[in-house]
N, C-alpha and C. Protein backbone atom coordinates (compact mmCIF):
# COMPACT_ATOMS: atom_id res chain seq x y z
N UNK A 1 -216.41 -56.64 44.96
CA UNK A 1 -215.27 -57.17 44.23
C UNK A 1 -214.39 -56.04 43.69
N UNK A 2 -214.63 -55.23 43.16
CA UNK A 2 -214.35 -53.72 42.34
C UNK A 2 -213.41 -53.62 43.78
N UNK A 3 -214.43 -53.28 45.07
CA UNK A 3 -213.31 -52.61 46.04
C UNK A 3 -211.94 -53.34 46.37
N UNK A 4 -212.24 -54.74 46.27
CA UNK A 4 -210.87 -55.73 46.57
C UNK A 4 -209.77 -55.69 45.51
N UNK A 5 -210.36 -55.62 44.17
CA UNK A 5 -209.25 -55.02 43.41
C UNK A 5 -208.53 -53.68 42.98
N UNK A 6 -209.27 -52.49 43.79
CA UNK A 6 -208.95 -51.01 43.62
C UNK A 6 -207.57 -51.13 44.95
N UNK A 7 -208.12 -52.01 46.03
CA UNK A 7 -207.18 -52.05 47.09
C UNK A 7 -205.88 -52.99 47.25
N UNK A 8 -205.91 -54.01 46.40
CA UNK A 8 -204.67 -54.41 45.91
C UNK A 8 -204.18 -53.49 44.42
N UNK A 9 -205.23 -53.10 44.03
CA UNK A 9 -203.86 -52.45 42.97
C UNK A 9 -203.13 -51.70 44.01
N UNK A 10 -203.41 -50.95 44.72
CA UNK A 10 -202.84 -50.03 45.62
C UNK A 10 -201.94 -50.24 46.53
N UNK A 11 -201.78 -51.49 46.91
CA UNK A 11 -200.47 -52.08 47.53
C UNK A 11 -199.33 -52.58 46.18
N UNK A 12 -199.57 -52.52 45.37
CA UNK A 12 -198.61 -52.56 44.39
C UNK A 12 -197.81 -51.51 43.95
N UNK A 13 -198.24 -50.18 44.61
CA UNK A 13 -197.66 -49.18 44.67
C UNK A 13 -196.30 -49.22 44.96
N UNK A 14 -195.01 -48.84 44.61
CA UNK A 14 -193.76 -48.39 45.23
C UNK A 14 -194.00 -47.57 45.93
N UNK A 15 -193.46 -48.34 47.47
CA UNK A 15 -193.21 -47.43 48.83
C UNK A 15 -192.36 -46.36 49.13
N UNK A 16 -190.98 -46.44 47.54
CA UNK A 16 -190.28 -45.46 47.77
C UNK A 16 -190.95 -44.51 46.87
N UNK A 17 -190.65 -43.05 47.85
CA UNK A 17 -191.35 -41.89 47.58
C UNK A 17 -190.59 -41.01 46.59
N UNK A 18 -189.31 -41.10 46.55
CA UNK A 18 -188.23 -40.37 45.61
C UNK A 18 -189.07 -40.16 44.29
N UNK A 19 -189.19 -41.32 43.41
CA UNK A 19 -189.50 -41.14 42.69
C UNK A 19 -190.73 -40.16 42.32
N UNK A 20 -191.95 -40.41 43.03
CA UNK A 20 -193.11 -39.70 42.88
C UNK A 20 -193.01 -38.69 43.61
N UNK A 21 -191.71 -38.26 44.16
CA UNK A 21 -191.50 -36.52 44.31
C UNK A 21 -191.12 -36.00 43.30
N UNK A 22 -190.02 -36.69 42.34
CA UNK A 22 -189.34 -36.30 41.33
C UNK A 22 -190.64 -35.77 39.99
N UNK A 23 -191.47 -37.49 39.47
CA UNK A 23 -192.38 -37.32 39.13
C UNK A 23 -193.74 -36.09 39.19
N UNK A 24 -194.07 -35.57 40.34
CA UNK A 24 -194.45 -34.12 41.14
C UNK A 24 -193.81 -33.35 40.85
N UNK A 25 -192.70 -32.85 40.72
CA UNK A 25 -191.87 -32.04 40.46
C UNK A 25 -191.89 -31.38 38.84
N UNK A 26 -191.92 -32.82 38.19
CA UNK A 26 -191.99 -32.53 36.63
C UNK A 26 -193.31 -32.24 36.33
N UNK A 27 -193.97 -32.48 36.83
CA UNK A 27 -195.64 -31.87 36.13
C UNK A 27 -195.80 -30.70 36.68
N UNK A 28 -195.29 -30.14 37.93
CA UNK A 28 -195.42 -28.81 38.34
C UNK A 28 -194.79 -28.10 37.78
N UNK A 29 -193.80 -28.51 36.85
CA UNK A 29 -192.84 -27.62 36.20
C UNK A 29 -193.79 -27.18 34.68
N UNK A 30 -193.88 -28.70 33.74
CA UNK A 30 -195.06 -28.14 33.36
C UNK A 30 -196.10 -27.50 32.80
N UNK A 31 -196.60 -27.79 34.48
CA UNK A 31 -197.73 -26.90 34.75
C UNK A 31 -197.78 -25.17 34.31
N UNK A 32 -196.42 -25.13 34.97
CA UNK A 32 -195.71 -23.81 34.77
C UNK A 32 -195.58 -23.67 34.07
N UNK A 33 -195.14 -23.76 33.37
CA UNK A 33 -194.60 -24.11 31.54
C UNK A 33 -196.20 -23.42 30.51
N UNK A 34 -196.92 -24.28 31.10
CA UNK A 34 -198.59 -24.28 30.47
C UNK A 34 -198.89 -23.01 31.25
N UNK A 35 -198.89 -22.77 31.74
CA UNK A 35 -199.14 -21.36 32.59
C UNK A 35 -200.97 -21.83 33.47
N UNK A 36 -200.47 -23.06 33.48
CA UNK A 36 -202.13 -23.68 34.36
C UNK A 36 -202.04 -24.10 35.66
N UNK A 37 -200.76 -23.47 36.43
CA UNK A 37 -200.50 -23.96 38.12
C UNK A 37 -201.18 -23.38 38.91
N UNK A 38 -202.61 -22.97 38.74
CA UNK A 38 -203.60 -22.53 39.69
C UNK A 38 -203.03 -23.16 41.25
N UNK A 39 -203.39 -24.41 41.46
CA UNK A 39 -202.80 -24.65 42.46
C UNK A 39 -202.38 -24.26 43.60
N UNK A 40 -201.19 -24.09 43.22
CA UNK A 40 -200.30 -23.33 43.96
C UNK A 40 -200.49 -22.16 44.76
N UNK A 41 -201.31 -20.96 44.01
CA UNK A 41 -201.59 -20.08 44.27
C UNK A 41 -202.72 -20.38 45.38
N UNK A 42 -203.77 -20.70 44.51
CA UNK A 42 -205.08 -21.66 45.59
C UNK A 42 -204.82 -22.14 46.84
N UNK A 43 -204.30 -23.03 46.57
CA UNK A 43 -203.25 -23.75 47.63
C UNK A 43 -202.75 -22.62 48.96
N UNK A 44 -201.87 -21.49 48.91
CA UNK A 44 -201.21 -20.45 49.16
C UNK A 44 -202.72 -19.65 49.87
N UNK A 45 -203.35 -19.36 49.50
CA UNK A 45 -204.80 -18.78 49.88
C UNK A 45 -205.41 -19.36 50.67
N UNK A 46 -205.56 -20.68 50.25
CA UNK A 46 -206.41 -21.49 51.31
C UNK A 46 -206.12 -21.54 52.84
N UNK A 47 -204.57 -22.42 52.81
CA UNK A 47 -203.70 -22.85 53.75
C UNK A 47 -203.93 -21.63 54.81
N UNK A 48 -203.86 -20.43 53.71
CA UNK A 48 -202.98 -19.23 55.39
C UNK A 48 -204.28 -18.87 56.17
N UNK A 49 -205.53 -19.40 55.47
CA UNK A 49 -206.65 -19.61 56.78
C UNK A 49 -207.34 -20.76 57.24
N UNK A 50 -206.64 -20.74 58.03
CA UNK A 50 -207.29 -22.37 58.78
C UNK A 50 -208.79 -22.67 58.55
N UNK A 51 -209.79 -21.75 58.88
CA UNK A 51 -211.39 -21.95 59.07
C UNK A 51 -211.15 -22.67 57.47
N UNK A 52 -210.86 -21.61 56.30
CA UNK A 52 -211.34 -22.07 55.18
C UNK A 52 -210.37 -23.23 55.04
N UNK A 53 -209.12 -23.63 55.15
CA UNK A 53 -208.76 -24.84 54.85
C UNK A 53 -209.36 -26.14 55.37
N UNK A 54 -209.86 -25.94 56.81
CA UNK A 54 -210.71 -26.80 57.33
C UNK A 54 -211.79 -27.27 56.18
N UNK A 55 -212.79 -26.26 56.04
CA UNK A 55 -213.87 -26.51 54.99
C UNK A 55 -213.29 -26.87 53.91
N UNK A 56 -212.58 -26.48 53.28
CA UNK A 56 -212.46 -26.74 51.75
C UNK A 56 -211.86 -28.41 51.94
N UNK A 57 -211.08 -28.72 52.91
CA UNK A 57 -210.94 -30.21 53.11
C UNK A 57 -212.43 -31.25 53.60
N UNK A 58 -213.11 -30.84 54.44
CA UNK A 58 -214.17 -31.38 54.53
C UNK A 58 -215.25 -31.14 53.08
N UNK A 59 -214.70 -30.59 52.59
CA UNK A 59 -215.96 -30.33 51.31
C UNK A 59 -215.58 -31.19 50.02
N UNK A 60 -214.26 -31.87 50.18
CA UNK A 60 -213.81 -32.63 49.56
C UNK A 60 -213.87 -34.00 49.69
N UNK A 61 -213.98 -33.86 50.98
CA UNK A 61 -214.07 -35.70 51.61
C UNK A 61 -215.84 -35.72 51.68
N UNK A 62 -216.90 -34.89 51.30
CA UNK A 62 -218.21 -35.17 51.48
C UNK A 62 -218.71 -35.36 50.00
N UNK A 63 -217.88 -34.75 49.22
CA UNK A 63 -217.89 -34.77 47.33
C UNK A 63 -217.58 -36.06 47.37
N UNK A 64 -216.30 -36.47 47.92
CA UNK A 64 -215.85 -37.86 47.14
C UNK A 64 -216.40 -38.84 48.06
N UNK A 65 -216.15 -38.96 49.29
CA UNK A 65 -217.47 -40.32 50.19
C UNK A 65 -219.08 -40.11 50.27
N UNK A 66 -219.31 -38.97 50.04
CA UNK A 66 -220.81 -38.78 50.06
C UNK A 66 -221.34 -38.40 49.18
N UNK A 67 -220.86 -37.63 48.13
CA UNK A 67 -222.63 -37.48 47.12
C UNK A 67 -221.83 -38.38 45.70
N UNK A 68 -220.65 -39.19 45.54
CA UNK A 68 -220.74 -39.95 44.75
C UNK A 68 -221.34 -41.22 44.86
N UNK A 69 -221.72 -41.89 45.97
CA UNK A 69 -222.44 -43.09 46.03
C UNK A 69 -223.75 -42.37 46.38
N UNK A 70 -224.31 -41.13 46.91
CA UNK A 70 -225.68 -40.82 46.67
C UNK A 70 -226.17 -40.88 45.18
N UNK A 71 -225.23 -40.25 44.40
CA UNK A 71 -225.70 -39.43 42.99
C UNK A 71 -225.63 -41.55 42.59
N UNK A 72 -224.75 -42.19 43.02
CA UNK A 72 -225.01 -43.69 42.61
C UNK A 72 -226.53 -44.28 42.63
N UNK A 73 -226.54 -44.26 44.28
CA UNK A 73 -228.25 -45.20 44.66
C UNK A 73 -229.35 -44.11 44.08
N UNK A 74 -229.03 -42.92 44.04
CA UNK A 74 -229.83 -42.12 43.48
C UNK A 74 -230.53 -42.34 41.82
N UNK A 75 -229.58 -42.54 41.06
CA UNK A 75 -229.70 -43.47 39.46
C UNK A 75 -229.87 -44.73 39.69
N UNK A 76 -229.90 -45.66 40.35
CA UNK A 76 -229.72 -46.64 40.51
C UNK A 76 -231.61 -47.01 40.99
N UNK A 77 -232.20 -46.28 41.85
CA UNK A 77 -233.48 -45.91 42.14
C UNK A 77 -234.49 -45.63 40.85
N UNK A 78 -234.00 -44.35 40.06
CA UNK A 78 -234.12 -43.69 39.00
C UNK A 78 -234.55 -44.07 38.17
N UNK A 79 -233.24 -44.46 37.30
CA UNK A 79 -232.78 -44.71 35.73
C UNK A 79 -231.69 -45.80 36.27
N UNK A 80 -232.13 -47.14 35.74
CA UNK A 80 -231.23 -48.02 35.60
C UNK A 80 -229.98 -47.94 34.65
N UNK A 81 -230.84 -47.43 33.58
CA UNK A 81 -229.87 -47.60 31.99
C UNK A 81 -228.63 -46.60 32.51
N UNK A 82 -229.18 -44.83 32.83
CA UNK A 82 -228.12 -44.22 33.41
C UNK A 82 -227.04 -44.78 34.61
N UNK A 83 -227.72 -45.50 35.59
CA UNK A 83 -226.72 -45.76 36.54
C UNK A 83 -225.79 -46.52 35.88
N UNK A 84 -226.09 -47.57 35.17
CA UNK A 84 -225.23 -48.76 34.67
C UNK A 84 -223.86 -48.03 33.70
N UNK A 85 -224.19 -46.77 33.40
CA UNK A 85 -223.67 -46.00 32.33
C UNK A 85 -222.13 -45.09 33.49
N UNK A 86 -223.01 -44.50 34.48
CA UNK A 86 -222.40 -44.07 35.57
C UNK A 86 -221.17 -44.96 36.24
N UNK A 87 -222.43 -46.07 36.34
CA UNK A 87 -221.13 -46.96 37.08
C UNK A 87 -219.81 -47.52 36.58
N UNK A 88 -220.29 -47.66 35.33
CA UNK A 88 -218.95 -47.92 34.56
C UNK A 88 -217.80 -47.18 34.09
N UNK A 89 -218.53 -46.06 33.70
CA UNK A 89 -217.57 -44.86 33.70
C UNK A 89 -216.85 -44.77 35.21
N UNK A 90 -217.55 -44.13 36.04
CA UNK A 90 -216.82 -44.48 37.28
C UNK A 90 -215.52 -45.42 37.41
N UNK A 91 -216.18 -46.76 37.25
CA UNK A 91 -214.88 -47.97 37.13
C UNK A 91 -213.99 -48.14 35.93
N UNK A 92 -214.19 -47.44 35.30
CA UNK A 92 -213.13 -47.60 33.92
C UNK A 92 -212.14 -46.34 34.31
N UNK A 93 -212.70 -45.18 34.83
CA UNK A 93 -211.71 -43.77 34.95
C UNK A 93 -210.68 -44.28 36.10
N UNK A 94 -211.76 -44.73 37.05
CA UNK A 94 -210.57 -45.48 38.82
C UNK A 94 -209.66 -46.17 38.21
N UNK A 95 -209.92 -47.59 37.70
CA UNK A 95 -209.24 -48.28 36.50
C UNK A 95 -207.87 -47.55 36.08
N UNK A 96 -208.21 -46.68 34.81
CA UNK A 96 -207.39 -45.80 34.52
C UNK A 96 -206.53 -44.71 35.23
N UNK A 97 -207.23 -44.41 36.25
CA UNK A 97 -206.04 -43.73 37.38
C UNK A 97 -205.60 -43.92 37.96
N UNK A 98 -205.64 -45.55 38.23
CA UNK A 98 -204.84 -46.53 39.10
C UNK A 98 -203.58 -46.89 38.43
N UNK A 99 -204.27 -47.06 36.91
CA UNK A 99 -202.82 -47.66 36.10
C UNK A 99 -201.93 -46.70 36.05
N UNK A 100 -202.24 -45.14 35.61
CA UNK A 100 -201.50 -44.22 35.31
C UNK A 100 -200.65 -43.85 36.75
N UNK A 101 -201.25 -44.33 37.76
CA UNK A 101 -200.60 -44.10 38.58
C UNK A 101 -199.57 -45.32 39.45
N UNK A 102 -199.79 -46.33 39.10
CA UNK A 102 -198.67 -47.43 39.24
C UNK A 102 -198.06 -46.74 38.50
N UNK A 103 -197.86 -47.38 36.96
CA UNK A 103 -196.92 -46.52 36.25
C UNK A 103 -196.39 -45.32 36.45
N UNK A 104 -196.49 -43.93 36.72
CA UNK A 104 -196.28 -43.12 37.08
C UNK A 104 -196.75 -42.05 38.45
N UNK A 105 -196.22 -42.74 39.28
CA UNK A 105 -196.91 -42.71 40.97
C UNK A 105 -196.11 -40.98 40.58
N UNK A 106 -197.20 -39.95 41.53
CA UNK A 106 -196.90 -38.66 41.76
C UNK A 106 -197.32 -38.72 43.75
N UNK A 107 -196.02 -37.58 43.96
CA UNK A 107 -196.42 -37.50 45.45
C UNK A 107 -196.64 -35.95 45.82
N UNK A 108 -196.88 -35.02 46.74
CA UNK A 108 -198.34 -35.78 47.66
C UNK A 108 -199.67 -36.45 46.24
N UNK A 109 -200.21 -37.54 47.05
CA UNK A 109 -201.60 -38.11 45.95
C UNK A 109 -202.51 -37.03 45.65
């Protein structure tokens, strides 16, 4: 159920992108501002070698599809009380970064 409503919030998204470039724009500024645009630089490092941009993208998609529903059935096996604690946190933060992000869609996601 959780997944059917994470995936319609998400078509409620505005398709136009203007805005959440503009939006992007102002937090990178900022960022700058805060002197915390790691990013960028990171970003700049990574990119100009393919091998490591490869990995550092696959190491991201195995964090977020794979060891968050392990570290799930894993508590869930475990410690009930913890998973139930996990799981909700989990769904209250998605929750919350769904709204913040209807409301204030940033582009690239």
């Amino acid at each position: 159920m959780f997944y059917v409503a994470y995936t319609a919030s998400r078509t409620l998204a505005d398709s136009d992108v203007a805005p959440a470039r503009r939006h992007a724009d102002r937090l990178v500024t900022l960022e700058r501002w805060l002197h915390i645009d790691l990013e960028l630089w990171l970003n700049h490092r990574i990119s100009g070698w393919l091998p490591l941009a490869l990995a550092a993208s696959y190491w991201y998609a195995v964090l977020l599809y794979g060891v968050t529903p392990s570290v799930l059935i894993w508590l869930y096996r475990r410690d009930s009380c913890r998973y139930a604690r996990a799981r909700n946190a989990l769904i209250v933060t998605t929750a919350i970064g769904l709204t913040v992000y209807l409301a204030y869609p940033t582009a690239p996601p």
